[in-house]
N, C-alpha and C. Protein backbone atom coordinates (compact mmCIF):
# COMPACT_ATOMS: atom_id res chain seq x y z
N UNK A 1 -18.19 7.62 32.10
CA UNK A 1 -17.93 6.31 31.48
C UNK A 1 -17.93 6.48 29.97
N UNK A 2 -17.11 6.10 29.26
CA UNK A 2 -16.56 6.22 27.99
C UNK A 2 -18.56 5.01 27.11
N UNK A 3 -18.18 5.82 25.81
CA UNK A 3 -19.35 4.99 25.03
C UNK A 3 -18.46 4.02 24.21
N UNK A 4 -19.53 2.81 23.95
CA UNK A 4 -18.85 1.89 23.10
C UNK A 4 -18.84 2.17 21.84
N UNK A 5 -17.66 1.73 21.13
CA UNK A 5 -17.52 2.57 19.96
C UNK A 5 -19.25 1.77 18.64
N UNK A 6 -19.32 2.70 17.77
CA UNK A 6 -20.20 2.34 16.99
C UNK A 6 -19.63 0.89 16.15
N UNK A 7 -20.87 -0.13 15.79
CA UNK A 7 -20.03 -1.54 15.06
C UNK A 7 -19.96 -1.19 13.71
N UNK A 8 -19.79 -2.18 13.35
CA UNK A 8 -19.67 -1.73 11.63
C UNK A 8 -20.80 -1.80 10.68
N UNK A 9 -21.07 -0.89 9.87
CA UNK A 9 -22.07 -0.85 8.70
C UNK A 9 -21.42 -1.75 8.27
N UNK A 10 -22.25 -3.46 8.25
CA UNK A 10 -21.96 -4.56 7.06
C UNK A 10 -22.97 -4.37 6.03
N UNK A 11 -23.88 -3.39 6.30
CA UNK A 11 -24.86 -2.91 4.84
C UNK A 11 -23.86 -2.38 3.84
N UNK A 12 -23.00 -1.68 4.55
CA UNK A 12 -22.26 -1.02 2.78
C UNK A 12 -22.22 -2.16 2.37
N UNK A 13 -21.21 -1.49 1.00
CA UNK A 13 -20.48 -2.08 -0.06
C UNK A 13 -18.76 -2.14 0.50
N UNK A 14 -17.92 -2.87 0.50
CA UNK A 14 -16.65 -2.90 0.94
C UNK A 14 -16.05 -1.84 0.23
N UNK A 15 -16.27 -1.22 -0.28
CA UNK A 15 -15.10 -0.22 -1.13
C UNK A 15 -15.81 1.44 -0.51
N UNK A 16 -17.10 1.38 -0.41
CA UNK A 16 -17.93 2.27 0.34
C UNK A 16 -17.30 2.74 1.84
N UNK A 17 -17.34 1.31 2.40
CA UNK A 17 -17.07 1.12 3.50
C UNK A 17 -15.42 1.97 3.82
N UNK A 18 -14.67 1.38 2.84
CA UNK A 18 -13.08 1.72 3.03
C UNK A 18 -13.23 3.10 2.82
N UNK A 19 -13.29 3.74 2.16
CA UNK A 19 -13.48 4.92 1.54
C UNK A 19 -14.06 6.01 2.65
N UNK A 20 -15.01 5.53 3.62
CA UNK A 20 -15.35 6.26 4.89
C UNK A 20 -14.37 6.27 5.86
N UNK A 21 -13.55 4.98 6.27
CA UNK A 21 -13.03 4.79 7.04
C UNK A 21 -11.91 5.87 6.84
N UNK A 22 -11.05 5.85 5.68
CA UNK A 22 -9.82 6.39 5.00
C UNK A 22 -10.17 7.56 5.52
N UNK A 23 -11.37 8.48 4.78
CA UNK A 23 -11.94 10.21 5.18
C UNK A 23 -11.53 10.30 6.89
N UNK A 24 -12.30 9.26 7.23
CA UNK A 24 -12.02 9.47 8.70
C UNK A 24 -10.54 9.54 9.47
N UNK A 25 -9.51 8.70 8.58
CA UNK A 25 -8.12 8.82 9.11
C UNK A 25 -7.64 9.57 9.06
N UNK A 26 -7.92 10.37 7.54
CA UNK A 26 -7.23 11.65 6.98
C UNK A 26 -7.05 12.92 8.28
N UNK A 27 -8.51 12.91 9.03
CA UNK A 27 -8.29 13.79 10.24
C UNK A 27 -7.96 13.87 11.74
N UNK A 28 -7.34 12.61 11.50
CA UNK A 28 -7.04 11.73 13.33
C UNK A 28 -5.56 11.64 13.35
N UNK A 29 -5.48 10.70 11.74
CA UNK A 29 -4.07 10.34 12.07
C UNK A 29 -2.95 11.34 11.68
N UNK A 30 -1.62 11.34 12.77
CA UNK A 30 -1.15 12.49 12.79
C UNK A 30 -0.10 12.69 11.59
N UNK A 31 0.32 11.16 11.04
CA UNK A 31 1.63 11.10 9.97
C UNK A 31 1.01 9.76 9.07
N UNK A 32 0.73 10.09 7.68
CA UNK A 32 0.18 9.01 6.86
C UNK A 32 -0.56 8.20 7.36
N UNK A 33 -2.12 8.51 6.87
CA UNK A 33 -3.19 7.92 7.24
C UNK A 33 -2.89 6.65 5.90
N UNK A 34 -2.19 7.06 5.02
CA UNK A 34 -2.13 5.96 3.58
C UNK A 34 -0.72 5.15 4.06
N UNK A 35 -0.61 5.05 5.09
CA UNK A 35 0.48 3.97 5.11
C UNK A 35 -0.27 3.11 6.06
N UNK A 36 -0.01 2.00 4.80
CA UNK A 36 -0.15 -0.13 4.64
C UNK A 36 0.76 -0.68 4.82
N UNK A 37 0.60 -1.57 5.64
CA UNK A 37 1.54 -2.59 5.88
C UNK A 37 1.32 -3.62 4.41
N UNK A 38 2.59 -4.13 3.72
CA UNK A 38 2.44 -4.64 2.13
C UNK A 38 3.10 -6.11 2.71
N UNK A 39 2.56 -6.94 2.79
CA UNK A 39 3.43 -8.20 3.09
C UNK A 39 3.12 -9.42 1.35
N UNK A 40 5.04 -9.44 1.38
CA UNK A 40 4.60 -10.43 0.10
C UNK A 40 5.49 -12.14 0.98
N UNK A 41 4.93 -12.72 -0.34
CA UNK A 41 5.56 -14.28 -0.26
C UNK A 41 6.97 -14.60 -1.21
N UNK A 42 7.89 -14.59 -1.11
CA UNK A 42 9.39 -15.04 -1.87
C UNK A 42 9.41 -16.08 -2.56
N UNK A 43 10.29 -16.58 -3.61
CA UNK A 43 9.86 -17.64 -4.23
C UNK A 43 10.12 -18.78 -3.37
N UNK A 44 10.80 -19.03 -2.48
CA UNK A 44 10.84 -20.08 -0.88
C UNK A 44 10.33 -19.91 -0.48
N UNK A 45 9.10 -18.99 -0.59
CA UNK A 45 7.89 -19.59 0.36
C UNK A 45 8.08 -18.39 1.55
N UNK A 46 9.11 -17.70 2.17
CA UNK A 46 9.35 -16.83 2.63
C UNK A 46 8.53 -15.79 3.25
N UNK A 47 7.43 -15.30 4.49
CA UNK A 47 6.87 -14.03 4.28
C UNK A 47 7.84 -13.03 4.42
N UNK A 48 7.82 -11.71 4.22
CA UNK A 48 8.03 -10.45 4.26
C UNK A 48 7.22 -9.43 4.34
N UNK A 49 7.41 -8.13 5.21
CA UNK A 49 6.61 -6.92 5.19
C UNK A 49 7.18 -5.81 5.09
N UNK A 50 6.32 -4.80 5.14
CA UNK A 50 7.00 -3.32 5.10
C UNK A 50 5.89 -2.62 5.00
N UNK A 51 5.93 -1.26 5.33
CA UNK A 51 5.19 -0.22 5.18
C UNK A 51 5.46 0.72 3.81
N UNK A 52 4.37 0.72 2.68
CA UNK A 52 4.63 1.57 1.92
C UNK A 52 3.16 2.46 1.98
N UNK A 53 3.19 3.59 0.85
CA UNK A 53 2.10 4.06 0.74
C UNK A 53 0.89 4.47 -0.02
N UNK A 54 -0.57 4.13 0.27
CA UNK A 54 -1.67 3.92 -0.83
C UNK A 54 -1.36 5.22 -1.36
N UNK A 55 -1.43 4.86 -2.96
CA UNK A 55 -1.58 6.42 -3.64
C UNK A 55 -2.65 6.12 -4.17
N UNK A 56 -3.47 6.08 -4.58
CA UNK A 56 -5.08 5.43 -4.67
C UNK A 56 -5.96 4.41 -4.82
N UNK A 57 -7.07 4.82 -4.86
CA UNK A 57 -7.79 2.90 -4.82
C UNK A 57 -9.65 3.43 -5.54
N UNK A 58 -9.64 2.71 -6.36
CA UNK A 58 -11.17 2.70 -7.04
C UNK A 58 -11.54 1.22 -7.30
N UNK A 59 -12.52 1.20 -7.62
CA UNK A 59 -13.01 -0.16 -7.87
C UNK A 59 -12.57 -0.97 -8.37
N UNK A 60 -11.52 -0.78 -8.81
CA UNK A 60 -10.45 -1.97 -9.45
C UNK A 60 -9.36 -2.72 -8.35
N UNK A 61 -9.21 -1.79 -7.49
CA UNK A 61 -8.30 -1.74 -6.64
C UNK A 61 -7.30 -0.83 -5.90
N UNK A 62 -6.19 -1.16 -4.91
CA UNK A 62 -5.19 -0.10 -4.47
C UNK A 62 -4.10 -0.17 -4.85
N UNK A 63 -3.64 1.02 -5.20
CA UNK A 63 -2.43 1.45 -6.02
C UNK A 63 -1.15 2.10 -5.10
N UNK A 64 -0.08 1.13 -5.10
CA UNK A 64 0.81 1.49 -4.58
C UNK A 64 2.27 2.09 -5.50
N UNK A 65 3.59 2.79 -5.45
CA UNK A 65 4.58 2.61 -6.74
C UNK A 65 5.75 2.18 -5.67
N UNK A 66 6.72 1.58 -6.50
CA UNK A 66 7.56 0.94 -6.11
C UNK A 66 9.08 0.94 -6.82
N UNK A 67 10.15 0.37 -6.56
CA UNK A 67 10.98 -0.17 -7.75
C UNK A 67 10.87 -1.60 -7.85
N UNK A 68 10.53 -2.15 -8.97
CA UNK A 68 10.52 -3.40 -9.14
C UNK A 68 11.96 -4.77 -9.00
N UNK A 69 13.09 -3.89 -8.66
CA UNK A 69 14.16 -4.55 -8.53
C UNK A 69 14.59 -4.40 -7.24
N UNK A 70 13.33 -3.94 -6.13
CA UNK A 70 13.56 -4.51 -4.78
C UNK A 70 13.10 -5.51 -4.60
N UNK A 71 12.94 -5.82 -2.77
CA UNK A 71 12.87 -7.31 -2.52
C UNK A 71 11.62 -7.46 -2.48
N UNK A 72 10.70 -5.97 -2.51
CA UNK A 72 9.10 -6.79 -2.58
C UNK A 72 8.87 -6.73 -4.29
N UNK A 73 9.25 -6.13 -4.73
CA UNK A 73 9.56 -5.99 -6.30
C UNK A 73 9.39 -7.41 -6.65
N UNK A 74 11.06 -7.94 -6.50
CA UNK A 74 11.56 -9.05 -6.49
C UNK A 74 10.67 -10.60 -6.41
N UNK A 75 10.05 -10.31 -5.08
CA UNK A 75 8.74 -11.01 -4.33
C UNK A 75 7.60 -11.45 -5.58
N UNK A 76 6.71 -9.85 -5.70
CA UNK A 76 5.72 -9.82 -6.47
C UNK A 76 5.71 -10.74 -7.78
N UNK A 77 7.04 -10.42 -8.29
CA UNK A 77 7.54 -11.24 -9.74
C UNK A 77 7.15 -12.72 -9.35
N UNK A 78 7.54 -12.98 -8.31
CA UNK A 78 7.48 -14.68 -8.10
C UNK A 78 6.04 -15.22 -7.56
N UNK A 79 5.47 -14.38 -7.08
CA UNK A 79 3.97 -14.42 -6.28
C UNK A 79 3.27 -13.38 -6.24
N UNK A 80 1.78 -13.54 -6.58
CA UNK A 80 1.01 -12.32 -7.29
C UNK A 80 0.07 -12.14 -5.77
N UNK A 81 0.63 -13.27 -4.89
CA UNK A 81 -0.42 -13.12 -3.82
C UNK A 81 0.16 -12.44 -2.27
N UNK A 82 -0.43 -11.27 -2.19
CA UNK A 82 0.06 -10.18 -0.94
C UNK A 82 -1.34 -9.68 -0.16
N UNK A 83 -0.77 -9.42 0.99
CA UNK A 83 -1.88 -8.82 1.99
C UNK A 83 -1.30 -7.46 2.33
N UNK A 84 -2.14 -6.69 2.58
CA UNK A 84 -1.86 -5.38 3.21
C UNK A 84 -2.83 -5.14 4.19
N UNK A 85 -2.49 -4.09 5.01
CA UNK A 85 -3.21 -4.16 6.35
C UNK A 85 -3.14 -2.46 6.61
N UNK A 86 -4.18 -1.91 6.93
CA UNK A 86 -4.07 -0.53 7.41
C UNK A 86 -4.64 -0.46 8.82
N UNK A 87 -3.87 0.19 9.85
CA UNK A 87 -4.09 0.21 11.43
C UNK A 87 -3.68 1.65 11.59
N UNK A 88 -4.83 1.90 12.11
CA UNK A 88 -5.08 3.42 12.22
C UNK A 88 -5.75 3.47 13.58
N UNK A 89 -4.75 3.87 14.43
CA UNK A 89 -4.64 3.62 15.84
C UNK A 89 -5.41 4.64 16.48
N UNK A 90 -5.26 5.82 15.85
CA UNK A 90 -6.57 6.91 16.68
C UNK A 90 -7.90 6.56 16.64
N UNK A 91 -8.33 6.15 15.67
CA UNK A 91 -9.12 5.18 15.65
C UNK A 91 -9.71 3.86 16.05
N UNK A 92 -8.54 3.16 16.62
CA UNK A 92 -9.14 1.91 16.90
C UNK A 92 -9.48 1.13 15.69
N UNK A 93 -9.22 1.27 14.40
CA UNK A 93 -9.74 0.46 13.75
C UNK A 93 -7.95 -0.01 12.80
N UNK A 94 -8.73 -1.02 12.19
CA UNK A 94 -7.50 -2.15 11.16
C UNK A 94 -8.61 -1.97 10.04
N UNK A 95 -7.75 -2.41 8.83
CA UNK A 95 -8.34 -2.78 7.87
C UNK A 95 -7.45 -4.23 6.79
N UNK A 96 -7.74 -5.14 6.83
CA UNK A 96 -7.07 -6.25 5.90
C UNK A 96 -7.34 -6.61 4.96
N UNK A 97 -7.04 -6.24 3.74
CA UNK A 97 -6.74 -6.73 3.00
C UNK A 97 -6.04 -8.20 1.81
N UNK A 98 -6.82 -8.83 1.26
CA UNK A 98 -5.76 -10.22 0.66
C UNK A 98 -6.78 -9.89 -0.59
N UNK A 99 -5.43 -10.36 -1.84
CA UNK A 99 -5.72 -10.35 -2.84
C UNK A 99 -4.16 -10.35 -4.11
N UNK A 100 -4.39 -10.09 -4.59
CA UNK A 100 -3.56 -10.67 -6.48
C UNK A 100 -2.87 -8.83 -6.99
N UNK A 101 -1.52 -8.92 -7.39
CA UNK A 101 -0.78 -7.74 -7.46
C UNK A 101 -0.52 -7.89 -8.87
N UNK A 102 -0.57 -6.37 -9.74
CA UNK A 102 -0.07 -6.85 -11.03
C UNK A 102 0.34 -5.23 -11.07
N UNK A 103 0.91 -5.32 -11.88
CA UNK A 103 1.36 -3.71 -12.50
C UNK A 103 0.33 -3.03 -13.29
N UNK A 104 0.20 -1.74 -12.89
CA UNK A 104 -0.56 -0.99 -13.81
C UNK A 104 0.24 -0.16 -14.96
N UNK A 105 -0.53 0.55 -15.81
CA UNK A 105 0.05 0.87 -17.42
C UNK A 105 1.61 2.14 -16.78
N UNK A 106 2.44 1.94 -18.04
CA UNK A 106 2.90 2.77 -17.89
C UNK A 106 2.69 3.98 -18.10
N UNK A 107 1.65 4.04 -18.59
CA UNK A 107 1.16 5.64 -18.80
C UNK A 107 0.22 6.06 -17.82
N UNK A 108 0.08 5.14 -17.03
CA UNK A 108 -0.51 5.65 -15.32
C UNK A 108 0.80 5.97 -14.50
N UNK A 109 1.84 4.59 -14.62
CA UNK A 109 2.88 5.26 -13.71
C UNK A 109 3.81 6.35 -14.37
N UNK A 110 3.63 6.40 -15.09
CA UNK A 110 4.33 8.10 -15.86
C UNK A 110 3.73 9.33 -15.22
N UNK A 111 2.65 9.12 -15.27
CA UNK A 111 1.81 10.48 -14.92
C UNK A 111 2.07 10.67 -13.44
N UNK A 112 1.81 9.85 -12.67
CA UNK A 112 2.13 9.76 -11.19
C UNK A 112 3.67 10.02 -11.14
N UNK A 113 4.18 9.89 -11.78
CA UNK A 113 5.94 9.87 -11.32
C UNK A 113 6.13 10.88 -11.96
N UNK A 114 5.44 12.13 -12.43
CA UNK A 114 5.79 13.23 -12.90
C UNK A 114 4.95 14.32 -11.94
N UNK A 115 4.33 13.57 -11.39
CA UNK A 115 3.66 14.59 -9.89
C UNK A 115 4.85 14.94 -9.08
N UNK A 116 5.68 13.80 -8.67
CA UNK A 116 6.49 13.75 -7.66
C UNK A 116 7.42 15.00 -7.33
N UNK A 117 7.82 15.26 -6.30
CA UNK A 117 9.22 15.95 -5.96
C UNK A 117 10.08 15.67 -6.79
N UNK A 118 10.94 16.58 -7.25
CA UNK A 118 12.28 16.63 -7.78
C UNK A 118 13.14 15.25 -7.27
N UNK A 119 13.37 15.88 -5.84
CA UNK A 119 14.44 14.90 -5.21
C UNK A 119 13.59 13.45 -5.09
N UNK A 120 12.57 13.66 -5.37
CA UNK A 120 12.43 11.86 -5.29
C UNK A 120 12.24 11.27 -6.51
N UNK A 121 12.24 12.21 -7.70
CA UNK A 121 12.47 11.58 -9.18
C UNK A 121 13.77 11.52 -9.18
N UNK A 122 15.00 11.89 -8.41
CA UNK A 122 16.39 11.96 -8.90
C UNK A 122 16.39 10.89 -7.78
N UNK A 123 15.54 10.50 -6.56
CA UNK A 123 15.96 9.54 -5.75
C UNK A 123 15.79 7.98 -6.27
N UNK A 124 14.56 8.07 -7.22
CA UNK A 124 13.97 6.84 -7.73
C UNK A 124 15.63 6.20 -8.45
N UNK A 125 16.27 6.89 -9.16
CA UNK A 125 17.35 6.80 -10.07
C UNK A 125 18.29 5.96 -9.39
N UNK A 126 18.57 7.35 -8.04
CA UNK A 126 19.53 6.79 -7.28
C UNK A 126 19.84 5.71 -6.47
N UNK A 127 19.07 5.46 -5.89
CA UNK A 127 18.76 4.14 -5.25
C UNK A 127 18.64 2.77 -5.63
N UNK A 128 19.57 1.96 -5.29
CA UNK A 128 19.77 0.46 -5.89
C UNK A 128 18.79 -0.48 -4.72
N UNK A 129 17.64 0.16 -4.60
CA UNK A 129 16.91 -0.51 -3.50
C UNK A 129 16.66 -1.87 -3.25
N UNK A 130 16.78 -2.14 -2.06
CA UNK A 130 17.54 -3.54 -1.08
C UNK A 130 18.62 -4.30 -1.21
N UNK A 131 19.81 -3.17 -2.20
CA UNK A 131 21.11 -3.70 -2.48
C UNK A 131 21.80 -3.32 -1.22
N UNK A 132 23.08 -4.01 -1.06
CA UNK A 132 24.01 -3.75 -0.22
C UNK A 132 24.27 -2.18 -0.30
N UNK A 133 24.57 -1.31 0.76
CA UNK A 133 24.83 0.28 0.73
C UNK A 133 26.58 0.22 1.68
N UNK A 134 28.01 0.67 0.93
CA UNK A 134 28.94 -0.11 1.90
C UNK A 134 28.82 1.61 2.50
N UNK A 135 28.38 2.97 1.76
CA UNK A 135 28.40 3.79 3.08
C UNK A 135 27.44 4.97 2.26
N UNK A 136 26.86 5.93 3.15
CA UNK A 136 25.90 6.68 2.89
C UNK A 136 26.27 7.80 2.12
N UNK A 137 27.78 8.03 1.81
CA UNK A 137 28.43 8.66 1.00
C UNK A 137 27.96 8.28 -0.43
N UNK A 138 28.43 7.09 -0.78
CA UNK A 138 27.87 6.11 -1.77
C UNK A 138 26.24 6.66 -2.63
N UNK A 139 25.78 6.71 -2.02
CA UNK A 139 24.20 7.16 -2.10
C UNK A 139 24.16 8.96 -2.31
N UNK A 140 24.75 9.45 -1.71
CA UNK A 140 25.16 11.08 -1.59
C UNK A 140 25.48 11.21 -3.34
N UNK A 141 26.72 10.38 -3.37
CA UNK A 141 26.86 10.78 -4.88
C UNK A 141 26.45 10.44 -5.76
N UNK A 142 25.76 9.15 -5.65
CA UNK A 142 24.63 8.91 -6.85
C UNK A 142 23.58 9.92 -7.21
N UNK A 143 23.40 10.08 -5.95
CA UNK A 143 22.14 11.16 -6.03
C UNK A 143 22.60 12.76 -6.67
N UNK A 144 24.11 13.07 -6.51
CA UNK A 144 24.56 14.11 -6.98
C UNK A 144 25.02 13.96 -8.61
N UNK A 145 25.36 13.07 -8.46
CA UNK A 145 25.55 12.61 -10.13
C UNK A 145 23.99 12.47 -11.24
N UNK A 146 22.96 11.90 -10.30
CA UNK A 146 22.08 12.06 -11.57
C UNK A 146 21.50 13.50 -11.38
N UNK A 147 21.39 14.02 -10.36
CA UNK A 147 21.13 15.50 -10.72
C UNK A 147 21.92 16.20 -11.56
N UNK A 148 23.10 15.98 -11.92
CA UNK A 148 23.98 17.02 -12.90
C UNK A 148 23.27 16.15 -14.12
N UNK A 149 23.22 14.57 -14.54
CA UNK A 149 22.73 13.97 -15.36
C UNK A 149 21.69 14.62 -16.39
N UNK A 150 20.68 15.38 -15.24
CA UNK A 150 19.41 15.35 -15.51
C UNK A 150 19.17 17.36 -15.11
N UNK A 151 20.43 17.54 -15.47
CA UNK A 151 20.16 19.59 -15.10
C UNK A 151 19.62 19.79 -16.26
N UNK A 152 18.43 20.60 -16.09
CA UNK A 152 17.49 21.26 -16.71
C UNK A 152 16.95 20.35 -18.12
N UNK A 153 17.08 18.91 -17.55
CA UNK A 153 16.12 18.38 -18.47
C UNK A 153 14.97 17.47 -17.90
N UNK A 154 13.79 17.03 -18.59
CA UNK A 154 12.94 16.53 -17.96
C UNK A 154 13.31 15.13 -17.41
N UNK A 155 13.28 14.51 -16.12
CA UNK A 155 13.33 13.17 -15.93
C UNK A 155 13.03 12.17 -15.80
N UNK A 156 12.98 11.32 -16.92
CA UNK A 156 11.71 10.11 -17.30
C UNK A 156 11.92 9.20 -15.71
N UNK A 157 10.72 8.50 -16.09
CA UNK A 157 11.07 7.58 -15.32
C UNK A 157 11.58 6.62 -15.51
N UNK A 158 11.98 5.82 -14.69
CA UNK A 158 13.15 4.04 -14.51
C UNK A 158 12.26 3.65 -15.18
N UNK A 159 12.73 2.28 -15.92
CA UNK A 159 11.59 1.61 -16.33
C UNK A 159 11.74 0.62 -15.30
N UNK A 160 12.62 0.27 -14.24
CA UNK A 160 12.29 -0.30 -12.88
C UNK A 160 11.35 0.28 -11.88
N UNK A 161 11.08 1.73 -12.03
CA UNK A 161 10.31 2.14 -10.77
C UNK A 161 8.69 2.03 -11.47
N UNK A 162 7.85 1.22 -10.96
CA UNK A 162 6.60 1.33 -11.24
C UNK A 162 5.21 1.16 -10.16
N UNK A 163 4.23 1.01 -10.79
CA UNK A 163 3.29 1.52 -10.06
C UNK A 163 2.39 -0.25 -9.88
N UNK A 164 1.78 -0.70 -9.25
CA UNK A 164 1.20 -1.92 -8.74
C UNK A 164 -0.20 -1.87 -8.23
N UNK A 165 -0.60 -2.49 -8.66
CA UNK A 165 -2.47 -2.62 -8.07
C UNK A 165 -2.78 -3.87 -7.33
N UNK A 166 -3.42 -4.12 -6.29
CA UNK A 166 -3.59 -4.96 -5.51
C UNK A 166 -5.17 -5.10 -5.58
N UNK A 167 -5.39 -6.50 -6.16
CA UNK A 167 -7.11 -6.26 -6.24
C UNK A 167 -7.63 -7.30 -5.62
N UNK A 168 -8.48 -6.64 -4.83
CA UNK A 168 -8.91 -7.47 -3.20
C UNK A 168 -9.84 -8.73 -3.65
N UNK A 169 -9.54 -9.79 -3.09
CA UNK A 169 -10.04 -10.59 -3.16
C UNK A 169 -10.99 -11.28 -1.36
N UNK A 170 -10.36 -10.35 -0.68
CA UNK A 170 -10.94 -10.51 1.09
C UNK A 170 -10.51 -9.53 1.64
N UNK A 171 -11.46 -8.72 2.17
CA UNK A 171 -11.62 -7.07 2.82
C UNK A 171 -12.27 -7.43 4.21
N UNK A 172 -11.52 -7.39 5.38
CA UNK A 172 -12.22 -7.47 6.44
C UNK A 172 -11.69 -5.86 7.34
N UNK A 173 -12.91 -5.70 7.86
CA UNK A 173 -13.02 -4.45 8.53
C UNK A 173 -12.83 -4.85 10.18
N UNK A 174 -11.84 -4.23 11.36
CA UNK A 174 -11.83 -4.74 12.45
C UNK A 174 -12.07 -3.19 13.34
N UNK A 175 -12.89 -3.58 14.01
CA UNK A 175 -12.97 -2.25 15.21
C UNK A 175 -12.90 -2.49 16.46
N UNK A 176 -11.82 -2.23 17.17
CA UNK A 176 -11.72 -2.43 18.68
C UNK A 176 -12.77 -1.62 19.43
N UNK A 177 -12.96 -2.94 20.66
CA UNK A 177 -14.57 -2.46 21.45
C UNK A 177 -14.23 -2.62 23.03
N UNK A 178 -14.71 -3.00 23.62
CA UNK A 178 -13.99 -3.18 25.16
C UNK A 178 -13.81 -4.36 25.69
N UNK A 179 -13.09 -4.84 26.36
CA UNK A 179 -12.77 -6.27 26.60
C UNK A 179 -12.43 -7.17 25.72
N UNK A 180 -12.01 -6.41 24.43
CA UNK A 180 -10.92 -7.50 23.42
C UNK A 180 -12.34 -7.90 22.51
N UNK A 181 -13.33 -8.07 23.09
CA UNK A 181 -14.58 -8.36 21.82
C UNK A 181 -14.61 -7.39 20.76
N UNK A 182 -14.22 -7.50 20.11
CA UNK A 182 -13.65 -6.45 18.68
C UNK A 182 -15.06 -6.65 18.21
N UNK A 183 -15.54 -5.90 16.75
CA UNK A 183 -16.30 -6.11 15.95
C UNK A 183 -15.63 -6.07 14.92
N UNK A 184 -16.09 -7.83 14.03
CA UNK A 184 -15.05 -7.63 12.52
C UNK A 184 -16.18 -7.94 11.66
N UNK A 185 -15.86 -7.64 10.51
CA UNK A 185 -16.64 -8.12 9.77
C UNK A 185 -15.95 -8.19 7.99
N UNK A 186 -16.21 -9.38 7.19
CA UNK A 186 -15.31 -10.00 6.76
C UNK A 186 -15.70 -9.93 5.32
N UNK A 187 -15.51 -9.39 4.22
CA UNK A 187 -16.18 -9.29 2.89
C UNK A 187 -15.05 -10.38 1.87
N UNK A 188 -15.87 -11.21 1.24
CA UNK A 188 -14.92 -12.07 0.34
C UNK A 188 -15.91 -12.25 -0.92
N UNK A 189 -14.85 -12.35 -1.79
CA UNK A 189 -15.28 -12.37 -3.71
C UNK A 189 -15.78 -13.22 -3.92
N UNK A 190 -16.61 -13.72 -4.31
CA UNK A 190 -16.98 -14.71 -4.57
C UNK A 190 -18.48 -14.80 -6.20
N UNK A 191 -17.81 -15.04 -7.38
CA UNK A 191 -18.03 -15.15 -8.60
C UNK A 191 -18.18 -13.44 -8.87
N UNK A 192 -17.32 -12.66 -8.70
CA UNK A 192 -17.75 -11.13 -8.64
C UNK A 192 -18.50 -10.58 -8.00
N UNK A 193 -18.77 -11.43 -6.86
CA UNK A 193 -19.86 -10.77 -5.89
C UNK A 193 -19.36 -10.64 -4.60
N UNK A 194 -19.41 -9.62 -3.55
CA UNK A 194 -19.04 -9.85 -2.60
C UNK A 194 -19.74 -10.51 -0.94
N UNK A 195 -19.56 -11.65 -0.70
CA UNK A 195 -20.58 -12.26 0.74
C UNK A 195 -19.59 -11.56 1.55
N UNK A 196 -20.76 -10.75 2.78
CA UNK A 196 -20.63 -10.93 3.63
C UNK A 196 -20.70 -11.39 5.02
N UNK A 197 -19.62 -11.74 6.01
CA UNK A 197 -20.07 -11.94 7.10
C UNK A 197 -19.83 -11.49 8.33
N UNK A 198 -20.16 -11.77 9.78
CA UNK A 198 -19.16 -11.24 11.02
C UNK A 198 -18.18 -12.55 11.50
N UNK A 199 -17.63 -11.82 11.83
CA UNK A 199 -16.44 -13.02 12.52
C UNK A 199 -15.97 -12.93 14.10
N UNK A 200 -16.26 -13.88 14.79
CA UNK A 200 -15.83 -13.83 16.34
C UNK A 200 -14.58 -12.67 16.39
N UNK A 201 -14.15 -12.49 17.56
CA UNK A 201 -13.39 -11.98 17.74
C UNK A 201 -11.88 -12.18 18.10
């Protein structure tokens, strides 16, 4: 007979807490333990989602990069308020996220966008992301054109492609248990402090 999984340390600290969980994905999950589900709001009021991926998170918050002249781009500009969600299925566990998106410096997203692959600094360029594509040729030669653009010189970055921080304002931790009685437990801001509590299931 299988054991019930362990509940959650609501003694940590929520950022403590995440930070264990993450270590733990790093060795379960088989393809991006850092891919979040990013859901924003449109200026109609609109939801939207997608999967992008955490490139880090400290006490300020989680850091995702983007181009800002896509549709969550687009989104963010009009509404600072997004949820992200990490479900890390070998695990059994979720993690949710809600909270306020703003851009971080460009001399953070410089540095990060000079880590990158080649082809994805010549891809950032190429890509008119969530524009109409009429064929994949189209894209072939953009991408071949800024590489001759950019032969043997260094390649800045877009000043469209940048980097975004999401700073939590409600961190709830969910762990599947047997018979659908999950264990959650629910951390929210409150005057810079964080209360916690559990929440039914």
């Amino acid at each position: 007979m299988s054991t019930e999984p362990n509940l959650i340390n609501s003694n940590k600290k929520p950022l403590a807490l995440f930070e264990e969980w993450f270590e733990e994905a790093k060795k379960t999950e088989i393809n991006d333990p850092n891919a979040m589900n990013l859901a924003t709001i449109s200026s109609n009021g609109k939801p939207s989602s997608r999967i992008v991926l955490l490139k880090s998170f400290d006490k300020n918050g989680f850091i995702f990069y983007s181009n800002s002249n896509s549709k969550k781009g687009k989104a963010i500009k009009e509404n600072k308020s997004v949820a992200l969600n990490f479900h890390w299925k070998s695990l059994q566990r979720q993690i949710r996220i809600e909270g306020n998106v703003s851009l971080i410096s460009s001399k953070q997203a410089d540095d990060y966008y000079n880590t990158r692959p080649l082809g994805s600094r010549i891809g950032a360029w190429a890509s008119l992301q969530s524009e109409e594509l009429d064929d994949r040729s189209t894209l072939k030669k953009r991408v071949n054109d800024f590489e001759i653009k950019f032969k043997s010189k260094n390649i800045p970055r877009p000043s469209h492609w940048n980097g975004y921080i999401v700073k939590p304002e409600l961190i709830e931790f969910w762990q599947e248990m047997p018979f659908r009685l999950h264990d959650r437990v629910e951390y929210k801001k409150v005057s810079e402090n964080w209360v916690v509590r559990k929440l039914f299931p």
